[in-house]
N, C-alpha and C. Protein backbone atom coordinates (compact mmCIF):
# COMPACT_ATOMS: atom_id res chain seq x y z
N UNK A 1 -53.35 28.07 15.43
CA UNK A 1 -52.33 29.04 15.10
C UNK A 1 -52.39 29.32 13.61
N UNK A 2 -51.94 30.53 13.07
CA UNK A 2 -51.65 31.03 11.72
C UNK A 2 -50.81 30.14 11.10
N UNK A 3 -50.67 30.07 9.85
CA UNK A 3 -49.67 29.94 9.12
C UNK A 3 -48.43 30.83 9.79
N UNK A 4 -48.57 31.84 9.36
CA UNK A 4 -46.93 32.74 10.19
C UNK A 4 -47.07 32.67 11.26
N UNK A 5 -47.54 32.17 12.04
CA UNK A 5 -46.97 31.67 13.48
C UNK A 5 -46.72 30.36 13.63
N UNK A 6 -46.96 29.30 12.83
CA UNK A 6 -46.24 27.94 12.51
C UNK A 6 -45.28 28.32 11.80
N UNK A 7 -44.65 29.48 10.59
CA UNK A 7 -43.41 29.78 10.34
C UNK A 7 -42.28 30.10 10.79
N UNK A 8 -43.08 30.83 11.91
CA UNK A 8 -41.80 31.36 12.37
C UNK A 8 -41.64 30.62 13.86
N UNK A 9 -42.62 29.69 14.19
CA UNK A 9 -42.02 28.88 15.46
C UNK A 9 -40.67 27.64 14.56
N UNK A 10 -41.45 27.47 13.79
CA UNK A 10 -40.22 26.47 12.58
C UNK A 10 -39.09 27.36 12.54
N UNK A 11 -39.26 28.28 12.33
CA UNK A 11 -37.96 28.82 12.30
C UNK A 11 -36.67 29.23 13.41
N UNK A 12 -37.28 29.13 14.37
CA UNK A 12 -37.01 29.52 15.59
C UNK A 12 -36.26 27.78 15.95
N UNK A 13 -37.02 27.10 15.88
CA UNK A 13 -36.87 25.71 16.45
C UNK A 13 -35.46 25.35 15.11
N UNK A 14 -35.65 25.50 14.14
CA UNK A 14 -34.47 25.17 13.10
C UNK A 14 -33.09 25.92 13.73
N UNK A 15 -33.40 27.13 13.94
CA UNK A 15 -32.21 28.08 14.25
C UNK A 15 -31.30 27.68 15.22
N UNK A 16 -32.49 26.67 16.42
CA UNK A 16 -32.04 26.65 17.37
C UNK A 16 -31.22 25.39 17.61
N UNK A 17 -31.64 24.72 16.79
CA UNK A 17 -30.82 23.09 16.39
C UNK A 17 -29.76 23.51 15.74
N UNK A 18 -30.02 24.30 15.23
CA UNK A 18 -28.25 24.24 14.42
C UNK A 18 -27.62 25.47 15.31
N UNK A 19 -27.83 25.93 16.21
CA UNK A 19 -26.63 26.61 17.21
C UNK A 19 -26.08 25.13 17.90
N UNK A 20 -27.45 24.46 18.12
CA UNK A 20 -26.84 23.57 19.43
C UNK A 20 -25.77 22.61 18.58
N UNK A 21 -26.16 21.75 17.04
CA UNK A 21 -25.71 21.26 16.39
C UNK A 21 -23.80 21.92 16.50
N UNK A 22 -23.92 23.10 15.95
CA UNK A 22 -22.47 23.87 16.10
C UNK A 22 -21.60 24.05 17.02
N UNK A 23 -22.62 24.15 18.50
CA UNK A 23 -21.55 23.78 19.48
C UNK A 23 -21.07 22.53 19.77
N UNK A 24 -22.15 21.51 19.72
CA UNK A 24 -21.46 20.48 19.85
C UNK A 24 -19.84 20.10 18.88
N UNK A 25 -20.44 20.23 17.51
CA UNK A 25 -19.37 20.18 16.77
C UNK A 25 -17.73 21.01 16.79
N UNK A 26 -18.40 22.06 17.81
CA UNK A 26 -16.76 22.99 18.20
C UNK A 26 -16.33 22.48 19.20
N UNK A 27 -17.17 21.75 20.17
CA UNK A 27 -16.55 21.19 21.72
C UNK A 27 -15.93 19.57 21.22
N UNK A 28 -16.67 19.16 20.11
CA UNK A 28 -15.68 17.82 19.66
C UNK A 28 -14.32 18.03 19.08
N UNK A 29 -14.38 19.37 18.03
CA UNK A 29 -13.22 19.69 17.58
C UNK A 29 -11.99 20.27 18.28
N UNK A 30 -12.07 20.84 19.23
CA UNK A 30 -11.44 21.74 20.42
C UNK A 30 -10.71 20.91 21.62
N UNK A 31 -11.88 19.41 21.50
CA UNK A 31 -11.16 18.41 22.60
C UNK A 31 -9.65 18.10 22.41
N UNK A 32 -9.30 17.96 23.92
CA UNK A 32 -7.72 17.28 23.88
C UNK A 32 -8.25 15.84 23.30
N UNK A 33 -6.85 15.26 22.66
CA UNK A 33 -7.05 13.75 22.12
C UNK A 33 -6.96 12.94 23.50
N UNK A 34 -8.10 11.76 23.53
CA UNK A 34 -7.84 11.04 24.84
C UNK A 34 -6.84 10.23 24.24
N UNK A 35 -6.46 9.37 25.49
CA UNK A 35 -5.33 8.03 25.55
C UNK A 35 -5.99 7.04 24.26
N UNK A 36 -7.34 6.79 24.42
CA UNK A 36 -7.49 5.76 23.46
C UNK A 36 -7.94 6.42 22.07
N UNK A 37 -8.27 7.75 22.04
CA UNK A 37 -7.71 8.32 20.59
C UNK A 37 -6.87 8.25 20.08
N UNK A 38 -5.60 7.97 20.78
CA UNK A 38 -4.16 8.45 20.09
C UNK A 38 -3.97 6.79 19.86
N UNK A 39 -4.87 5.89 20.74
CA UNK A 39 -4.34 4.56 20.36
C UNK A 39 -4.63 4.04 19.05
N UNK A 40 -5.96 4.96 18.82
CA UNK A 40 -7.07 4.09 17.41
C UNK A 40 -6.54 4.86 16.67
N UNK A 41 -5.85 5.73 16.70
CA UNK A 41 -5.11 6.77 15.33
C UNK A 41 -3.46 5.30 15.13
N UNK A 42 -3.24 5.48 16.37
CA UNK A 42 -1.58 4.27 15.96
C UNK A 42 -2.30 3.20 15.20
N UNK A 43 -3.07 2.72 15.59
CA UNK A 43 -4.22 1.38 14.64
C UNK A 43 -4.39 1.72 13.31
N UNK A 44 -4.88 2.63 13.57
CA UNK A 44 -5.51 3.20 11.76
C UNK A 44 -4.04 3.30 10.95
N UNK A 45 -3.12 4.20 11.78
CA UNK A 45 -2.04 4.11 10.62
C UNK A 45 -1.51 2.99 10.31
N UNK A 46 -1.24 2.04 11.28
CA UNK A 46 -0.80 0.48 10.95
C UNK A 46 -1.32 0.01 9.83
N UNK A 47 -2.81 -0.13 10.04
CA UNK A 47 -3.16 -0.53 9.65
C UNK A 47 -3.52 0.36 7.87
N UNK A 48 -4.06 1.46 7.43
CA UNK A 48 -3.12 2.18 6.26
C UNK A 48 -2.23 1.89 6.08
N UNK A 49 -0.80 1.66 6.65
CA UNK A 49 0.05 1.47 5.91
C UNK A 49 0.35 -0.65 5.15
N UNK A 50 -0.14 -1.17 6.61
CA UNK A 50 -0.38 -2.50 5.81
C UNK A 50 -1.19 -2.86 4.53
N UNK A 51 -1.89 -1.59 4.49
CA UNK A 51 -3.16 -2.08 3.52
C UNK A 51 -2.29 -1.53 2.23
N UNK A 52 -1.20 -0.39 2.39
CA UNK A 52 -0.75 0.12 1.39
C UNK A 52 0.42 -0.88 0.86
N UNK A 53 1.26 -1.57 1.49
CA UNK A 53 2.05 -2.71 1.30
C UNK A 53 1.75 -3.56 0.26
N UNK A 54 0.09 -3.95 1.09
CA UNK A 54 -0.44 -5.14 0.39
C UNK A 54 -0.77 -5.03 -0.83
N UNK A 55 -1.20 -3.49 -1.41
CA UNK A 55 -1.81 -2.79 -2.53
C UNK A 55 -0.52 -2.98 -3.09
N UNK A 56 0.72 -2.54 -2.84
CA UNK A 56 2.38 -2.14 -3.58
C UNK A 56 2.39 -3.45 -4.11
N UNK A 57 2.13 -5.10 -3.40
CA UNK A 57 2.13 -6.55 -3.88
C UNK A 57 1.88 -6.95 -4.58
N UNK A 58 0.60 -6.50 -4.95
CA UNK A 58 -0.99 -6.68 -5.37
C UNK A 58 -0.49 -5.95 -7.00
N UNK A 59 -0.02 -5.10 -7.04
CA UNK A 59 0.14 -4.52 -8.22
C UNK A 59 1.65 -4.68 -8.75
N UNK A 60 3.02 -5.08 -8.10
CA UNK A 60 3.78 -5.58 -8.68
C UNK A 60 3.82 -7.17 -9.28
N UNK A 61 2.57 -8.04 -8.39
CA UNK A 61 2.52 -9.36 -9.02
C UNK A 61 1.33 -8.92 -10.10
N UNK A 62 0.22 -7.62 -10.33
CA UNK A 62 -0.33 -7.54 -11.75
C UNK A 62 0.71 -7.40 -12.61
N UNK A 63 1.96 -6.72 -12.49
CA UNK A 63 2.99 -6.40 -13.26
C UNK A 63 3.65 -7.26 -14.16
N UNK A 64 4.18 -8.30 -13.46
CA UNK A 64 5.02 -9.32 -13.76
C UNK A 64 4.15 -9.99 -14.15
N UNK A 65 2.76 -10.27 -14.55
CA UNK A 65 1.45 -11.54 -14.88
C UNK A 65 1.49 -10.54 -16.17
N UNK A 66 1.53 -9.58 -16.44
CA UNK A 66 0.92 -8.87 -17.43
C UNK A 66 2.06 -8.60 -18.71
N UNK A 67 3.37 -9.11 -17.93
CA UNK A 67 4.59 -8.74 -18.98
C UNK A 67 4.53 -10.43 -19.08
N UNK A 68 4.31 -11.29 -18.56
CA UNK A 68 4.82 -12.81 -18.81
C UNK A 68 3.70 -12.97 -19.75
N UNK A 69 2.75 -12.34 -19.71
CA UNK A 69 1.48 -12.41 -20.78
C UNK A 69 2.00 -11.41 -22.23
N UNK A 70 2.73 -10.94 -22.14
CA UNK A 70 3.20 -10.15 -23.09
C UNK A 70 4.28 -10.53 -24.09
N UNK A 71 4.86 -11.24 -23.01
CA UNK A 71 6.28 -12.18 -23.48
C UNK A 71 5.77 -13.46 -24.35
N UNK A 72 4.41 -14.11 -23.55
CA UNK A 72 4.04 -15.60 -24.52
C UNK A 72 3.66 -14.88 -25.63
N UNK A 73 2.89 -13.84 -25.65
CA UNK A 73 2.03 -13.32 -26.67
C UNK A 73 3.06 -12.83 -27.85
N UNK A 74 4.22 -12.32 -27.78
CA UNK A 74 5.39 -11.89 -28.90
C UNK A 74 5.62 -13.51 -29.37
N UNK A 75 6.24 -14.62 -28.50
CA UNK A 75 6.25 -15.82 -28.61
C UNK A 75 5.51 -16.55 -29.59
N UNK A 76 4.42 -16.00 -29.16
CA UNK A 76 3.07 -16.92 -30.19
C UNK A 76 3.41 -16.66 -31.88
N UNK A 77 3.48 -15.14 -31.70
CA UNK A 77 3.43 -14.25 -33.21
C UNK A 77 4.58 -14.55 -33.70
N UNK A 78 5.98 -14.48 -32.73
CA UNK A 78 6.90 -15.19 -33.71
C UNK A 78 6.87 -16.49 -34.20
N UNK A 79 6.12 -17.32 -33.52
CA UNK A 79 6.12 -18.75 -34.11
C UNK A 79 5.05 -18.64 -34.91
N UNK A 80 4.42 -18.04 -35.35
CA UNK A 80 3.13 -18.15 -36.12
C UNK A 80 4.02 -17.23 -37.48
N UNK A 81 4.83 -16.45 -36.81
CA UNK A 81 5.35 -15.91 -38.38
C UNK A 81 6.65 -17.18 -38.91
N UNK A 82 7.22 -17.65 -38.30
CA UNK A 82 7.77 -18.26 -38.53
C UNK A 82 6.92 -19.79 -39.57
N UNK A 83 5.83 -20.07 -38.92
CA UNK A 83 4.85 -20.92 -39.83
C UNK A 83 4.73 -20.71 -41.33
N UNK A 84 4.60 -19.31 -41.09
CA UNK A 84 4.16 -18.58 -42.56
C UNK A 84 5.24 -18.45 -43.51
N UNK A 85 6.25 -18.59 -43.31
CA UNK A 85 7.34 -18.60 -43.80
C UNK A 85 7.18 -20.36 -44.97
């Protein structure tokens, strides 16, 4: 075969993957949600929102570590000015 007839069978064969590619992707999008879709969506949010909890924890105990570190640290400087005295 030619060059332009290996082009344009490539082309033909590309074209044709991405129709099929597109329908598939409209018949996934278009589906009703099954029973155990709607179950793994209740999961996922549980589970998002536990993870967001744990994050809210996670960053009010950085909070309070980072002011008690703030608090020795004024502590230090006043007793060190107080030395200097």
């Amino acid at each position: 075969m030619t060059r332009r007839t290996n082009a344009l069978l490539a082309a033909l064969v590309a074209g044709a993957l991405a129709s099929v590619s597109a329908a598939s992707i409209a018949q996934t999008a278009n589906a009703p949600a099954t029973h155990a879709d709607k179950k793994a969506a209740k999961k996922q949010a549980e589970a998002d929102k536990d993870a967001t909890v744990a994050q809210a924890k996670a960053d009010k105990k950085k909070t309070e570590s980072q002011s008690e570190a703030n608090e020795a640290a004024a502590d230090a400087k006043l007793k060190d000015a107080k030395k200097a005295d």
